[in-house]
Protein backbone atom coordinates (compact mmCIF):
# COMPACT_ATOMS: atom_id res chain seq x y z
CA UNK A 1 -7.19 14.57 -26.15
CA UNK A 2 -9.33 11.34 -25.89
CA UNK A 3 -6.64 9.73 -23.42
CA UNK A 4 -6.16 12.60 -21.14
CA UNK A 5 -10.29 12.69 -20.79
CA UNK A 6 -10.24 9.28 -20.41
CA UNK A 7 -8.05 9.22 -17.95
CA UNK A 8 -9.40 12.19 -15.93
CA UNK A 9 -12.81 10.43 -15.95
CA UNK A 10 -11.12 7.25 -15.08
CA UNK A 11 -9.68 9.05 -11.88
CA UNK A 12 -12.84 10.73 -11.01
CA UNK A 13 -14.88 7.13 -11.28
CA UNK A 14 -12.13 5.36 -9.25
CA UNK A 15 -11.90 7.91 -6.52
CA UNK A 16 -15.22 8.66 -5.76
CA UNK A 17 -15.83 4.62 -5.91
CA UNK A 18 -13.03 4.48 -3.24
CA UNK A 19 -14.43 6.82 -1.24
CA UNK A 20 -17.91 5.53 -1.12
CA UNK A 21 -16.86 2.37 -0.57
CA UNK A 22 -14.28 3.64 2.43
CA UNK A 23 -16.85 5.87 3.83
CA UNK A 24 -19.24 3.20 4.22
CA UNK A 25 -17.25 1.19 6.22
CA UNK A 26 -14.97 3.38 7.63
CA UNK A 27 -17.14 6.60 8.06
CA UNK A 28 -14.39 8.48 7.52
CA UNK A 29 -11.84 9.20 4.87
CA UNK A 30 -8.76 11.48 3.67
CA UNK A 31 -7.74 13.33 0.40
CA UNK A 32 -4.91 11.15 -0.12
CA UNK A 33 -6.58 8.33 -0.13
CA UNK A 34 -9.03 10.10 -3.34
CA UNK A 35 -5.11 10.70 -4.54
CA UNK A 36 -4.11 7.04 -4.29
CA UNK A 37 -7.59 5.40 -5.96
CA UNK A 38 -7.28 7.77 -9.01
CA UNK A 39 -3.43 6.64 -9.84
CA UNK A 40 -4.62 3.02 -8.86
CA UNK A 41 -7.49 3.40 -11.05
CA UNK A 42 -6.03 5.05 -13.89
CA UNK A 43 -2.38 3.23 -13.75
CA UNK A 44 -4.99 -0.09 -13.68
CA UNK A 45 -6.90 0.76 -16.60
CA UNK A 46 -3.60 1.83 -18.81
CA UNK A 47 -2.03 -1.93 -17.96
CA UNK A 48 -5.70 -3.57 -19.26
CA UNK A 49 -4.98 -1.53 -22.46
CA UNK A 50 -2.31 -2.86 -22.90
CA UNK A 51 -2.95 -6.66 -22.25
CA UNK A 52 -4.64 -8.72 -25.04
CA UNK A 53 -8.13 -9.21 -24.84
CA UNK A 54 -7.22 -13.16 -24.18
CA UNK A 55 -5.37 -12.37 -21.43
CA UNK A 56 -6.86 -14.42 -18.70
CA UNK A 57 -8.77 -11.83 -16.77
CA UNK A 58 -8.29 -13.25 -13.09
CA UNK A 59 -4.30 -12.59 -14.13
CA UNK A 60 -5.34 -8.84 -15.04
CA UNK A 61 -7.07 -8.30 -11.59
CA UNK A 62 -4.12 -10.19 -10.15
CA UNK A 63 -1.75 -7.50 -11.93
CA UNK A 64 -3.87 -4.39 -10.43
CA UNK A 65 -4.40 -5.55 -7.23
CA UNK A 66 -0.59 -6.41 -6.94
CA UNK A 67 -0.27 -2.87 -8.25
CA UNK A 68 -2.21 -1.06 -5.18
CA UNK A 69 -0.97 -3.19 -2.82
CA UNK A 70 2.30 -2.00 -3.82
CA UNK A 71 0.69 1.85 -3.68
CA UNK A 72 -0.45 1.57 -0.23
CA UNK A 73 2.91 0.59 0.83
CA UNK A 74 4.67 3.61 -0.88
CA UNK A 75 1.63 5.73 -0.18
CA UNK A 76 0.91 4.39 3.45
CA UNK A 77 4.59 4.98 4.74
CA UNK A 78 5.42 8.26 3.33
CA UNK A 79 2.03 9.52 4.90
CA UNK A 80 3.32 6.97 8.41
CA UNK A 81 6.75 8.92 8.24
CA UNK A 82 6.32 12.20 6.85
CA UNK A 83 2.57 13.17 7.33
CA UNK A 84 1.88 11.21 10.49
CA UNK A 85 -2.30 10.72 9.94
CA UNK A 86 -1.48 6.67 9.87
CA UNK A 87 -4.24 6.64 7.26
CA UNK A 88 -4.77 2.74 7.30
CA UNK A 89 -3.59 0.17 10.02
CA UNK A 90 -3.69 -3.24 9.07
CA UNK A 91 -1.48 -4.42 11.76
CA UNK A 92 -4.00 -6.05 13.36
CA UNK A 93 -5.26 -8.04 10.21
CA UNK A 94 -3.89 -11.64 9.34
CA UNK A 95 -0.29 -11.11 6.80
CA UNK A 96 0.22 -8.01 7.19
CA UNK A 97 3.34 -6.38 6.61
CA UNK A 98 5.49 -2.72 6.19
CA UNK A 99 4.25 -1.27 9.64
CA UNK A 100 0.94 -2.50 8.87
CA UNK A 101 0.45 -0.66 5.89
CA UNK A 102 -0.47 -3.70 3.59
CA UNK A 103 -1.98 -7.20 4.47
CA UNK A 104 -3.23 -9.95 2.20
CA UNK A 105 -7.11 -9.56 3.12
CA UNK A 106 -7.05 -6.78 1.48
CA UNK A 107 -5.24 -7.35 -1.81
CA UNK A 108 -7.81 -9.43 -2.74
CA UNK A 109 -10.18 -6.64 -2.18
CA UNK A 110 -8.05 -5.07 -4.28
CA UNK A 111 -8.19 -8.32 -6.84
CA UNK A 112 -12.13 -7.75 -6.35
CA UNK A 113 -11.77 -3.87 -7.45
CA UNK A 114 -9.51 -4.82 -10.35
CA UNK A 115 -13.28 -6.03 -12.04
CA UNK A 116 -14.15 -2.66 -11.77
CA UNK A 117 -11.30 -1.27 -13.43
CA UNK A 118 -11.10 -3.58 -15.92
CA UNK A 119 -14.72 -3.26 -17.16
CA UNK A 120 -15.32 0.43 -16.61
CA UNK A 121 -12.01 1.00 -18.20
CA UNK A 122 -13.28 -1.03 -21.48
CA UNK A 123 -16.87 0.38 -21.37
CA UNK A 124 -15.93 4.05 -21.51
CA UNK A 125 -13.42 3.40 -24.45
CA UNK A 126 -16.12 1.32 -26.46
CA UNK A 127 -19.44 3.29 -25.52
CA UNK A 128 -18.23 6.91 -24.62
CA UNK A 129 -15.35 7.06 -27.05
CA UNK A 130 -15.63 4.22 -29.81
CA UNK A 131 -12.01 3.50 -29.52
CA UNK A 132 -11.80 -0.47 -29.29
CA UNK A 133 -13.46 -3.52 -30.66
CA UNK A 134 -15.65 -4.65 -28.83
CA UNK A 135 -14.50 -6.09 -24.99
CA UNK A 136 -14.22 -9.76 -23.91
CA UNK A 137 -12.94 -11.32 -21.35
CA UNK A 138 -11.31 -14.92 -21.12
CA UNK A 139 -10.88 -17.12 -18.07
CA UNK A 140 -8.77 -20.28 -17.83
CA UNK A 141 -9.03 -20.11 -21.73
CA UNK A 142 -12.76 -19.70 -22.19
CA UNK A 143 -14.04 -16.92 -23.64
CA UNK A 144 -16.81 -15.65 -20.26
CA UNK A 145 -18.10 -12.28 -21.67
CA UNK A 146 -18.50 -10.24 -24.05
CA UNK A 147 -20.02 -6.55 -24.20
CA UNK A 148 -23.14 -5.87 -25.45
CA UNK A 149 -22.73 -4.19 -29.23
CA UNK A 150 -23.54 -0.10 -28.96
CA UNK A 151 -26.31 0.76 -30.80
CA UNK A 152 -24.71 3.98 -32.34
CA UNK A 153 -21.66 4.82 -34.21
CA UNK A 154 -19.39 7.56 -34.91
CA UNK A 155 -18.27 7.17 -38.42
């Protein structure tokens, strides 16, 4: 029960992130694109479970982002061939490829979200349902971060 709450929250979080986030650039967005940030977000945080927690964590962001690049080119063209609302159009953007429905500006936005999933992922499984040790994070070897100890326990 814990993972399937989890994971609804984690698709709730990541969408309506998304959608902020598109809105305020955009001023506009679609369902589907609420669709494609849940999966992204909980697909992402599923992978960080299962990488160590010395896993470098520039690789892990490297992972997700690779991972919704490769959803908004499965996404992008079945809504470019089938639903025809050309939901994103990065044709015009530096490296972009697939009928401009993925470009390398914006996996590393993607890279950039894959902080978000990575640490909102860990925090609700240590605060909200005491399921790990507690989170840290390594780059290039070094141990960066660590979350703060929760005050409370369950047991």
């Amino acid at each position: 029960m814990n993972k399937f709450v989890k994971n609804i929250l984690m698709a709730i979080i990541g969408s309506s992130l998304y959608l902020l986030v598109e809105i305020m650039f955009r001023n506009y967005t679609f369902r589907l694109s609420a669709v494609m940030a849940a999966i992204a977000w909980v697909v992402g945080n599923n992978l960080n479970n299962k990488f160590s927690w010395k896993m470098d964590l520039l690789l892990q962001c490297g992972i997700i982002a690779v991972l919704i690049t490769g959803l908004e080119a499965i996404i992008g063209n079945l809504d470019y061939y089938f639903l025809h609302q050309n939901m994103w159009d990065y044709s015009g953007m530096p490296l972009s490829a697939l009928n401009g429905k993925i470009c390398i500006p914006f996996t590393i936005i993607w890279f950039i979200f894959g902080f978000f999933i990575v640490f909102s992922g860990d925090a609700i499984e240590y605060y909200w349902f005491h399921d790990n040790d507690i989170p840290e994070y390594w780059i290039l070897g070094k141990r960066i971060w660590t979350m703060p100890i929760r005050k409370c326990d369950l047991h």
